[in-house]
Every structure is written in structure tokens, then in C-alpha cells.
C-alpha atoms as a PDB file:
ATOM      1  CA  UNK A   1       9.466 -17.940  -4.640  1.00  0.00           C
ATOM      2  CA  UNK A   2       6.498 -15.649  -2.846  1.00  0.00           C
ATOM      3  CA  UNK A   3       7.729 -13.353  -0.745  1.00  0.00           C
ATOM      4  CA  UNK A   4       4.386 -13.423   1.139  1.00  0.00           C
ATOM      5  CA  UNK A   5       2.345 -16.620   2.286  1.00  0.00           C
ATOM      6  CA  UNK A   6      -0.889 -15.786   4.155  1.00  0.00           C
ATOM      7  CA  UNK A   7      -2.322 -19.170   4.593  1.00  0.00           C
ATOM      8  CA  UNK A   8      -5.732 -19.623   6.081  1.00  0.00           C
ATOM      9  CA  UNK A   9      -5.594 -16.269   8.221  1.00  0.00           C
ATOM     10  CA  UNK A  10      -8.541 -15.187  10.066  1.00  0.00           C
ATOM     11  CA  UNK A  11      -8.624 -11.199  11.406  1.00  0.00           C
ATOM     12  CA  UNK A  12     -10.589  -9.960  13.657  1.00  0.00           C
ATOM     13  CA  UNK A  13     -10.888  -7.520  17.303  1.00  0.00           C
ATOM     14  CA  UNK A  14     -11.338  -8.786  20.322  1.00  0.00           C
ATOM     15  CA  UNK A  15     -12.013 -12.223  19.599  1.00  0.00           C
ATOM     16  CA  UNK A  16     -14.550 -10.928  17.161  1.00  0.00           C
ATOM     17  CA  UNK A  17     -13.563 -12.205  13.729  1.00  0.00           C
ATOM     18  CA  UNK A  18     -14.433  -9.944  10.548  1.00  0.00           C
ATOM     19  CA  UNK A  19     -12.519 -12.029   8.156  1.00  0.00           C
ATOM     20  CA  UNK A  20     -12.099 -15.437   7.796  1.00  0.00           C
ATOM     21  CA  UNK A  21     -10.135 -18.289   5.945  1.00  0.00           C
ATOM     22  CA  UNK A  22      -7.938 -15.745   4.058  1.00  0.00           C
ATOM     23  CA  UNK A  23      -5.110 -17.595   1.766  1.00  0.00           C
ATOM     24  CA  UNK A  24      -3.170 -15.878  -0.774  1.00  0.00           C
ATOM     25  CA  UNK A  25       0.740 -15.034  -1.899  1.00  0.00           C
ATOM     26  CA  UNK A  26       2.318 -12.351  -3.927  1.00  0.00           C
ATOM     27  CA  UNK A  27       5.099 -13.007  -6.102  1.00  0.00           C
ATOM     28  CA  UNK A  28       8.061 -10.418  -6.408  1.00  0.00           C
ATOM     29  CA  UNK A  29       7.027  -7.075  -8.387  1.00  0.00           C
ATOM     30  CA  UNK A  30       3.191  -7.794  -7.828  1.00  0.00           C
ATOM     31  CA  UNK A  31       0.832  -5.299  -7.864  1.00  0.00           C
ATOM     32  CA  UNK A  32      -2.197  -6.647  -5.583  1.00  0.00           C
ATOM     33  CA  UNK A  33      -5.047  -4.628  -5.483  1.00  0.00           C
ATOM     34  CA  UNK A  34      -7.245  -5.463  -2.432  1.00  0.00           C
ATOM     35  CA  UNK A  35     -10.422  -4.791  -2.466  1.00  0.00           C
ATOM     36  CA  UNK A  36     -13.560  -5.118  -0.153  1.00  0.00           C
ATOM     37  CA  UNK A  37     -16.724  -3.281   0.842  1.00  0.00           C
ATOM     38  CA  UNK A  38     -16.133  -0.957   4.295  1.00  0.00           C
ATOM     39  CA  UNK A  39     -15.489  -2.936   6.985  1.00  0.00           C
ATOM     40  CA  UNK A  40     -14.380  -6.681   5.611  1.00  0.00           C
ATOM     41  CA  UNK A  41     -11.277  -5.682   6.953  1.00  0.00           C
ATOM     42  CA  UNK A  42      -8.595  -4.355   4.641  1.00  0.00           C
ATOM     43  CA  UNK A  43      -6.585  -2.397   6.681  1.00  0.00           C
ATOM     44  CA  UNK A  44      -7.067  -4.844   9.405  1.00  0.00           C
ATOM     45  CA  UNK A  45      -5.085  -6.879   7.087  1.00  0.00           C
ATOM     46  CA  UNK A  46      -2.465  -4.573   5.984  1.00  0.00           C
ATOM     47  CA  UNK A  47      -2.007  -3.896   9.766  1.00  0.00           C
ATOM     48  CA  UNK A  48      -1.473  -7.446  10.480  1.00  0.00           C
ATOM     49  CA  UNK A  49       1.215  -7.601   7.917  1.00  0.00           C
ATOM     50  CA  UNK A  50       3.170  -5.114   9.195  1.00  0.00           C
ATOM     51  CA  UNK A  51       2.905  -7.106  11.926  1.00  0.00           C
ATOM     52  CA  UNK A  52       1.225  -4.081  14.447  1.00  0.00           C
ATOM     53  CA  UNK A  53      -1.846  -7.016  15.381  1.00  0.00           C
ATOM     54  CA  UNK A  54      -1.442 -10.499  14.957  1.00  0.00           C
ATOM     55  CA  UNK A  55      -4.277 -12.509  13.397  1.00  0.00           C
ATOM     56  CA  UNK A  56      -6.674 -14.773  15.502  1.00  0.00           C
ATOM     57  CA  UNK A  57      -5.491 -17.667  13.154  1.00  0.00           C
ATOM     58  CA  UNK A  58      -3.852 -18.945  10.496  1.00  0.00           C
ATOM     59  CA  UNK A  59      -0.231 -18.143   9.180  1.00  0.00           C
ATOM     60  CA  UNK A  60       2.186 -15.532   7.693  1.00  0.00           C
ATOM     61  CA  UNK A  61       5.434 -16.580   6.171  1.00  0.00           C
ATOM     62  CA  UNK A  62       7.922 -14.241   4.657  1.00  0.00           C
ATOM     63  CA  UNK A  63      10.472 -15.839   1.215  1.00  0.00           C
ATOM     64  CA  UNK A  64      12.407 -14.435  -0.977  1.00  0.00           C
ATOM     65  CA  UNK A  65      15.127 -12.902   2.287  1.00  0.00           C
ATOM     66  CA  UNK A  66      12.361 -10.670   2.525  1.00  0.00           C
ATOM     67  CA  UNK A  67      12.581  -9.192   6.141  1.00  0.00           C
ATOM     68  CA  UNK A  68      10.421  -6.771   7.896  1.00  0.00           C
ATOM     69  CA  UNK A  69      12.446  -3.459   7.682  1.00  0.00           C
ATOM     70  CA  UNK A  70      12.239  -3.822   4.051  1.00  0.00           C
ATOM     71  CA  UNK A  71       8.620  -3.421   3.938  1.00  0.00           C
ATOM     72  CA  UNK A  72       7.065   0.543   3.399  1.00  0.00           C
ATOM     73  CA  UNK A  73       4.298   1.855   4.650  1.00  0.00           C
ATOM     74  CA  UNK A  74       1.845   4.465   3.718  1.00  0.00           C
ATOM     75  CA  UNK A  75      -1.187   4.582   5.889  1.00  0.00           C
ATOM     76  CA  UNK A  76      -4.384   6.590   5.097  1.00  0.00           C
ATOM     77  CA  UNK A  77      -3.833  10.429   5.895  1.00  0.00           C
ATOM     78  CA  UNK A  78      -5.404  12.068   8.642  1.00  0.00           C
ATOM     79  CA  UNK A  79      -6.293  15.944   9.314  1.00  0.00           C
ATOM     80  CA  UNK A  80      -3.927  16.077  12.165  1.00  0.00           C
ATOM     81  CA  UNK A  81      -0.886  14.372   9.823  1.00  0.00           C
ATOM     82  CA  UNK A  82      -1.790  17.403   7.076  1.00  0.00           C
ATOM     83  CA  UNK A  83      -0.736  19.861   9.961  1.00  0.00           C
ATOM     84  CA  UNK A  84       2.896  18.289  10.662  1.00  0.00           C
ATOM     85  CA  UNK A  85       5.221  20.934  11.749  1.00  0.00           C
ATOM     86  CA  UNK A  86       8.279  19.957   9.876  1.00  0.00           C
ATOM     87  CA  UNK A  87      10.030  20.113   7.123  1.00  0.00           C
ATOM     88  CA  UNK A  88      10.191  17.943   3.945  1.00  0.00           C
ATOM     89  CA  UNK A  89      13.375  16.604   4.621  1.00  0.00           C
ATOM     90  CA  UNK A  90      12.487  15.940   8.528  1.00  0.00           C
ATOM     91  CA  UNK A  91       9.870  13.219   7.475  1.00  0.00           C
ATOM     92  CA  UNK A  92      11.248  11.993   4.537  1.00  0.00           C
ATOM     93  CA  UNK A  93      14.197  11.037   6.700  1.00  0.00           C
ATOM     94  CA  UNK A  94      12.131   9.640   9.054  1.00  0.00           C
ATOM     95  CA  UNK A  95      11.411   6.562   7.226  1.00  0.00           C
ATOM     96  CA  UNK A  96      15.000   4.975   8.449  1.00  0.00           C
ATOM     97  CA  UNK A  97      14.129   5.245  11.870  1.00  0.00           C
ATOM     98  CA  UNK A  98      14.084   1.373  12.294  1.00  0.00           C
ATOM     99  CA  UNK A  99      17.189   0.880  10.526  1.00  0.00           C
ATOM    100  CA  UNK A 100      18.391   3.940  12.343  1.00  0.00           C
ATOM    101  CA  UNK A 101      18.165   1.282  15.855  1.00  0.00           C
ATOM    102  CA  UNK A 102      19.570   2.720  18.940  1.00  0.00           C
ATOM    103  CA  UNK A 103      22.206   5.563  16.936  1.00  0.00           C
ATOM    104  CA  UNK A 104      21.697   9.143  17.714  1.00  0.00           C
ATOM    105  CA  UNK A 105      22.289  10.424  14.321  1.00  0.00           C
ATOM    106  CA  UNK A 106      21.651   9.316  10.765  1.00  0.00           C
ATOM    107  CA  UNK A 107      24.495   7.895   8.557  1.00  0.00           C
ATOM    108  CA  UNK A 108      25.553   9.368   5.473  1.00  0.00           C
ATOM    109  CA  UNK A 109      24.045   6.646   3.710  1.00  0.00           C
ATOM    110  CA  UNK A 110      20.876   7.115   5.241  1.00  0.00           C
ATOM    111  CA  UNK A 111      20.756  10.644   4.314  1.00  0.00           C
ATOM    112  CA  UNK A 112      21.794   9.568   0.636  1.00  0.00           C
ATOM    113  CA  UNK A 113      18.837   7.751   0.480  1.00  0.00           C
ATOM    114  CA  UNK A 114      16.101  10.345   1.664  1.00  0.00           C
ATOM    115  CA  UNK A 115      18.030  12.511  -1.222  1.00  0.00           C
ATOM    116  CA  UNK A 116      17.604  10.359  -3.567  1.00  0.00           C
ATOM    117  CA  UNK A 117      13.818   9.211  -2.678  1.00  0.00           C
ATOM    118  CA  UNK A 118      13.131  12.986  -2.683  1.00  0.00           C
ATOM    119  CA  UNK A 119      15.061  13.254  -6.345  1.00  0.00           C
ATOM    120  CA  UNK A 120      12.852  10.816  -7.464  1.00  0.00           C
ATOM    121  CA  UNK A 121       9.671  11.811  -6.495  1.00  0.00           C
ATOM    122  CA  UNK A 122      10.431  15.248  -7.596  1.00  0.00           C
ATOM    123  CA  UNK A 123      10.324  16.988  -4.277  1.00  0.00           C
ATOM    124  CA  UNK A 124      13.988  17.774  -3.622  1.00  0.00           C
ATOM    125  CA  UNK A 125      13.259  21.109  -3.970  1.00  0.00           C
ATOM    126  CA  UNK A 126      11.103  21.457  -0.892  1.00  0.00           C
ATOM    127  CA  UNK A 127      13.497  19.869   1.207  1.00  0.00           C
ATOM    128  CA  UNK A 128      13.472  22.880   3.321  1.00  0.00           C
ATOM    129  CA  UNK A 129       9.701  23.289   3.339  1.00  0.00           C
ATOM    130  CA  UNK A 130       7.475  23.297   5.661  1.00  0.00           C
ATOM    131  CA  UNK A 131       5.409  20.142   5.443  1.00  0.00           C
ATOM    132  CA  UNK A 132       2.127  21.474   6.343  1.00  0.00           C
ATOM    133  CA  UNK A 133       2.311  24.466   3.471  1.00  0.00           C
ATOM    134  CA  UNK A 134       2.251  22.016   0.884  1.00  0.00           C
ATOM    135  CA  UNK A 135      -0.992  20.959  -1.705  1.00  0.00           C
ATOM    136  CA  UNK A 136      -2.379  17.291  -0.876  1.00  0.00           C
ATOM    137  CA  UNK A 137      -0.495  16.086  -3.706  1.00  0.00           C
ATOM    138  CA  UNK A 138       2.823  17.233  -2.525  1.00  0.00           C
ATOM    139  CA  UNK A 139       2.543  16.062   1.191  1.00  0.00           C
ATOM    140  CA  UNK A 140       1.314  12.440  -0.694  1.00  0.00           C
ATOM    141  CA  UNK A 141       4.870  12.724  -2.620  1.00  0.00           C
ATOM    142  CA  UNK A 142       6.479  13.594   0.717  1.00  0.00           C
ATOM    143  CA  UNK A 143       4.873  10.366   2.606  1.00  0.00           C
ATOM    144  CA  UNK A 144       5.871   8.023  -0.568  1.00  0.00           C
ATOM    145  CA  UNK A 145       9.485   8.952  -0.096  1.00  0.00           C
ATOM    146  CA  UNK A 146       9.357   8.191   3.890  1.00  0.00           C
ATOM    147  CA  UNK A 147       7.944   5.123   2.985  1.00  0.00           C
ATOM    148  CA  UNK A 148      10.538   4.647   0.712  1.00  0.00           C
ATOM    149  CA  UNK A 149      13.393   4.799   3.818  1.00  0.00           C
ATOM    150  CA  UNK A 150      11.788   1.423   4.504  1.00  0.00           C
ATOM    151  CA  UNK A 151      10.823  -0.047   1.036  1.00  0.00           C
ATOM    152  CA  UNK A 152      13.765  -1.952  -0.432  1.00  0.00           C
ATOM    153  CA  UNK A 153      11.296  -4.806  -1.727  1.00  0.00           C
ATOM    154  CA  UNK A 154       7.759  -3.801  -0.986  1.00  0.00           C
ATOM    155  CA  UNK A 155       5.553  -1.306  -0.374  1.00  0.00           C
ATOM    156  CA  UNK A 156       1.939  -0.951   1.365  1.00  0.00           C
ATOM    157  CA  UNK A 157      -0.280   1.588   0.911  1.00  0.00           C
ATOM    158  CA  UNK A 158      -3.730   1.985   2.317  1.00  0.00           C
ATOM    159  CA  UNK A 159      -6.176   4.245   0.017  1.00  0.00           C
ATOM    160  CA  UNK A 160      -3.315   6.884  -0.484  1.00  0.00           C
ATOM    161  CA  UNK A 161      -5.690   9.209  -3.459  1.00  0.00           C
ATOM    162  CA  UNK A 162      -8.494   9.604  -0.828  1.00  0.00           C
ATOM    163  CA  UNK A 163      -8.949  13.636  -0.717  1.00  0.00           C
ATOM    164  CA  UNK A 164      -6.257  14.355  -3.613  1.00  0.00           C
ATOM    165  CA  UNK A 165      -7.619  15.863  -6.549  1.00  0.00           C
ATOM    166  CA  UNK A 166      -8.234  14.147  -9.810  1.00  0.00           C
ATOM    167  CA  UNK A 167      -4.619  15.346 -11.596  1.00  0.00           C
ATOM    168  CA  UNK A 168      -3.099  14.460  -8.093  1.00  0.00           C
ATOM    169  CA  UNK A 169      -4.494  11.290  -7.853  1.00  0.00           C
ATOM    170  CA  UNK A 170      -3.174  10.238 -11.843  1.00  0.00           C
ATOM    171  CA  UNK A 171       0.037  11.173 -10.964  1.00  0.00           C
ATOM    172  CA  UNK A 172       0.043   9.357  -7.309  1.00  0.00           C
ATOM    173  CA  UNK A 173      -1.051   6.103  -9.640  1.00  0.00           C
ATOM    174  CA  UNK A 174       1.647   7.146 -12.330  1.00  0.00           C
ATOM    175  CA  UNK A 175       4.581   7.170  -9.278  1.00  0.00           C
ATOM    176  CA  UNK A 176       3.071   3.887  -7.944  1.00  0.00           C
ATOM    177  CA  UNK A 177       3.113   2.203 -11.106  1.00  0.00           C
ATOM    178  CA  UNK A 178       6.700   3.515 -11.823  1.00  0.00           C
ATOM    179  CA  UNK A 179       8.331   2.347  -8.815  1.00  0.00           C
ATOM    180  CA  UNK A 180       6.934  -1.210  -9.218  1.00  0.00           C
ATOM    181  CA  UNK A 181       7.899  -1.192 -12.980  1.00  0.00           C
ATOM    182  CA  UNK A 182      11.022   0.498 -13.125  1.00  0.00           C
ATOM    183  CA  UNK A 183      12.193  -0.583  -9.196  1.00  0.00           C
ATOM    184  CA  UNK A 184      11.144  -3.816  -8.662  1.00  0.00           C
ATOM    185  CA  UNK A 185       9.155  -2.790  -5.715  1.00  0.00           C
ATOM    186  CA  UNK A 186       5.933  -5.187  -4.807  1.00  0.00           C
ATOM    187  CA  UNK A 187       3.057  -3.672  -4.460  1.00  0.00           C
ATOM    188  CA  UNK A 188       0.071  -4.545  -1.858  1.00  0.00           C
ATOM    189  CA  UNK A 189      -2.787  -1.433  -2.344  1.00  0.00           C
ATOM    190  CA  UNK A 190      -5.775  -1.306  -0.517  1.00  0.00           C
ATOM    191  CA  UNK A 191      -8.153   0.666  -2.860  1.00  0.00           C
ATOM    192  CA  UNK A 192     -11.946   1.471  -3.573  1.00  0.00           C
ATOM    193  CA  UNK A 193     -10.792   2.643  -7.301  1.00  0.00           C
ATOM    194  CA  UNK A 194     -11.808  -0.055  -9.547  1.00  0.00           C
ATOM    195  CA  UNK A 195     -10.583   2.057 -12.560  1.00  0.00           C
ATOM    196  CA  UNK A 196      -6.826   2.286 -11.029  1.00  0.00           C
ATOM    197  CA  UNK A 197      -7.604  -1.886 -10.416  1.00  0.00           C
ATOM    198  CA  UNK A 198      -8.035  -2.361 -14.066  1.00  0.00           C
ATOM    199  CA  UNK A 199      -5.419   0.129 -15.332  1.00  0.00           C
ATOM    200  CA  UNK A 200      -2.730  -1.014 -12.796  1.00  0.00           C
ATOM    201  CA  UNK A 201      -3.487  -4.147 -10.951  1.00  0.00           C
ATOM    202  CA  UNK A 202      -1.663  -7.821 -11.770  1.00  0.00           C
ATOM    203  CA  UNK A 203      -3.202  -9.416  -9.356  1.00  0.00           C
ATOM    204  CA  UNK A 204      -6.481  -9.101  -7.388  1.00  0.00           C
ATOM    205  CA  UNK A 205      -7.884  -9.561  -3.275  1.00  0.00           C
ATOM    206  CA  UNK A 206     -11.139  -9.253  -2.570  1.00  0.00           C
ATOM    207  CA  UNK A 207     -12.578 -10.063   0.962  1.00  0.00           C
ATOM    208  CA  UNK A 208     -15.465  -9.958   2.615  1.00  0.00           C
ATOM    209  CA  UNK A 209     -16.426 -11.736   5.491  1.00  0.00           C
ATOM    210  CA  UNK A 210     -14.709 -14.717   3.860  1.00  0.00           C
ATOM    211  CA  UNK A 211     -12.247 -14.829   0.616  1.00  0.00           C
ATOM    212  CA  UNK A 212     -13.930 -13.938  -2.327  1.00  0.00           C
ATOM    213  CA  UNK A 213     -11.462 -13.889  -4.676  1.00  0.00           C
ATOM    214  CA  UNK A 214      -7.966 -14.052  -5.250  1.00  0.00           C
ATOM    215  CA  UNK A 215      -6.183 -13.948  -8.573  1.00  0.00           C
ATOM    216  CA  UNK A 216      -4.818 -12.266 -11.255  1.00  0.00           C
ATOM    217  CA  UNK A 217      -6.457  -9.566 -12.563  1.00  0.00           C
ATOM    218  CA  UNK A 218      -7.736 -10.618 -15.643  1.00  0.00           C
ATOM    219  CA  UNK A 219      -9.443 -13.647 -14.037  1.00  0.00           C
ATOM    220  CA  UNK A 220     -11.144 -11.040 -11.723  1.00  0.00           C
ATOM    221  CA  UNK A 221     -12.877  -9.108 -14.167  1.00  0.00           C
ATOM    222  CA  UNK A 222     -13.827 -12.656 -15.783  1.00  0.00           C
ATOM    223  CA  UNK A 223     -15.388 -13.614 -12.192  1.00  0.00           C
ATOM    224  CA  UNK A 224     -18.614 -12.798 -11.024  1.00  0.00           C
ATOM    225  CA  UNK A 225     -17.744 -11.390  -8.110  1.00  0.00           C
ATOM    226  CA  UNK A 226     -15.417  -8.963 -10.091  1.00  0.00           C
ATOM    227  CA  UNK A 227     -18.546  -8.195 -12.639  1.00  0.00           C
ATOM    228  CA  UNK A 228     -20.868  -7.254  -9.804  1.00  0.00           C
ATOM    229  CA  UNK A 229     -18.283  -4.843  -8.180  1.00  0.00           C
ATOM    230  CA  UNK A 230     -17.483  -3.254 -11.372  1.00  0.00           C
ATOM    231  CA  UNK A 231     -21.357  -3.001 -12.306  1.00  0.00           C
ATOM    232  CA  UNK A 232     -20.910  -5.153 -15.738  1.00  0.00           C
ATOM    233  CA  UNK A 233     -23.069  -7.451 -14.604  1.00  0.00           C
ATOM    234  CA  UNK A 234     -26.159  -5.456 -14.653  1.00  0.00           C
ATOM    235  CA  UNK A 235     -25.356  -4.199 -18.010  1.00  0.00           C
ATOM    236  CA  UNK A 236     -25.196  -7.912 -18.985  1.00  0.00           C
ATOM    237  CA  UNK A 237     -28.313  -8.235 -17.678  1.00  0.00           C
ATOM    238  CA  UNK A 238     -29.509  -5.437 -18.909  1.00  0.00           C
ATOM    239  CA  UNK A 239     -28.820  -6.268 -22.874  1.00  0.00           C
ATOM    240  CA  UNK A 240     -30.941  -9.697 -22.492  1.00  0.00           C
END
């Protein structure tokens, strides 16, 4: 059973739509790759699954006893996030917040968990750091495991390599692919990296103004669509 059903969404700002007719679902331990030129609205989409805007039509189901607190989050980083005065252990433990509810303090279980996201990620050593001394690559780690509070059953993530170096960015992919291997945990990835797509991906989005393609990945690099972005059709063309 999906455990997402976007059927026949349209997204858009101010009664302006930028995409339309958008159907799709994702399957438990997907990896979805969605893809787009700037501005066809990708994280306009991710936002509207997290349910922070609603879309101007259409309809999204949950399945699977999926619920909305089980859902992680990593947004795209900004300069003023990089500069986060607190410690490692502060923001990973952040990510229970809406479990957390109304209670002043975090449980013991709740603090289990940040340890054990931190263990995992390989950053339970700077538990006591200071956030905003740490290499892009760490503070990525750092942000994974927040998300992590959240992510039970899946996890969205919104072009989380852009500024990392290239070692950083392998072992970003490397901690993605692990958690959705290993974990269980579906992945929805809104990415410009067509070489992670092809490495990683099981299943492909790409939108423009309208759907342009949805399916697995395979099929994608088949399609013409997928050919053009990926630049093998002008080789094609090329060798005639």
C-alpha cells in the first residue's frame, strides 16, 4: 500500500499556479528523486507535503498508518542556519519538538533517540560542540540526525549537497542511501544531481509546468525527457 497518494495536485502562489496536474505515489522504502528545472516548483511541493501550504487543487492521501510526525525534514541550508549558536546535541534534539507537544522537558526516550541518531551518523562525539564551528559536512550530519527525531518512516530532503564539498557530498549520498537500505526509511529528494539520480534513485519525478514524468528510474533514463536532461540525447544525435 503507498504511503503517499498525490492525485491530480496543482501548486502554485497566490492563485498563480506553477505546477499543474501532478499525480504520483511512493511505495514504502522508495527513493524518489524529483527533479525539475528552477522554478517548476519542487520545493513548493515538498512544502505542501509537509503540509506548511496547501495546494490550489487536487489531493494528498497518507497509507500505510503513515502520520505526519513521522515524516523528516531537511530543508536547503541557509547562511544564517551555518551560524546557529548551539550545540550539537541542542539541535539534534530538536527534531522531537512535535512529539515533545505541550511537556517542558524531553523524555528519556527522546533523548535515547537523539543519542542514537548522533551514534549513527557518527557525530556523537561533538555532542558538546558548538554547531557553528563545524565543516559543512558535519553541520549536514548534524541536520540529518534532527531530521531523524521526526523520521520513523520517511524522510524529505531538499538539495541537502548544495555548498558541501565533493568527499562531503559522497558521503551525504552514502548516509542517505544507508538509511533507506538498511532502515527502511522512504526517501523523497529534491535534487539537480543527475549522477546521484542514476546511482541512487528507484523511482523518478520530474515536473515542469505540468508532469513530465513519473516512474521508476530505469524507465526515466529510457524516456526522452530523461535523455534530454541527462544530455544523451544529443550524443545520440550526434553519432547519426
Amino acid at each position: 500500500m503507498p504511503q503517499l497518494i498525490c492525485n491530480d495536485i496543482t501548486l502554485g502562489y497566490e492563485g498563480v499556479p506553477v505546477t499543474e496536474h501532478l499525480s504520483f505515489s511512493v511505495d514504502p522504502g522508495d527513493y524518489l528523486y524529483i527533479m525539475g528545472e528552477n522554478g517548476s516548483g519542487k520545493s513548493t511541493l515538498i512544502r505542501t507535503l509537509l503540509h506548511l501550504k496547501s495546494p490550489m487543487s487536487g489531493v494528498i492521501k497518507t497509507g500505510d498508518g503513515l502520520k505526519p510526525d513521522e515524516i523528516g525534514y531537511l530543508p536547503q541550508q541557509t547562511a544564517v542556519q551555518r551560524d546557529f549558536p548551539a550545540s550539537v546535541q541542542e539541535i539534534v534534539l530538536s527534531g522531537c519538538l512535535n512529539r515533545r507537544g505541550l511537556r517542558p522537558f524531553y523524555s528519556k526516550q527522546e533523548k535515547e533517540t537523539a543519542q542514537h541518531n548522533m551514534e549513527r551518523l557518527g557525530i556523537r562525539h561533538l555532542a558538546k560542540a558548538c554547531y557553528r564551528e563545524l565543516s559543512g559536512g558535519q553541520q549536514q550530519r548534524v541536520l540529518l540526525a534532527r531530521a531523524l527525531g521526526a523520521a520513523q518512516k520517511m524522510l524529505l530532503l531538499d538539495e541537502p549537497v548544495t555548498g558541501l564539498d565533493p568527499k562531503a557530498q559522497t558521503e551525504f549520498y552514502d548516509l542517505i542511501e544507508q538509511l533507506n537500505r538498511q532502515d527502511g526509511i522512504t526517501i523523497l529528494m529534491v535534487s539537480h544531481d543527475m549522477e546521484a539520480a542514476v546511482r541512487y534513485a528507484s523511482h523518478v519525478l520530474h515536473i515542469g509546468k505540468t508532469l513530465l514524468f513519473f516512474g521508476t528510474k530505469e524507465a526515466y533514463l529510457q524516456s526522452k525527457i530523461g535523455q534530454a536532461f541527462t544530455g544523451k540525447e544529443d550524443k545520440n544525435h550526434g553519432n547519426h
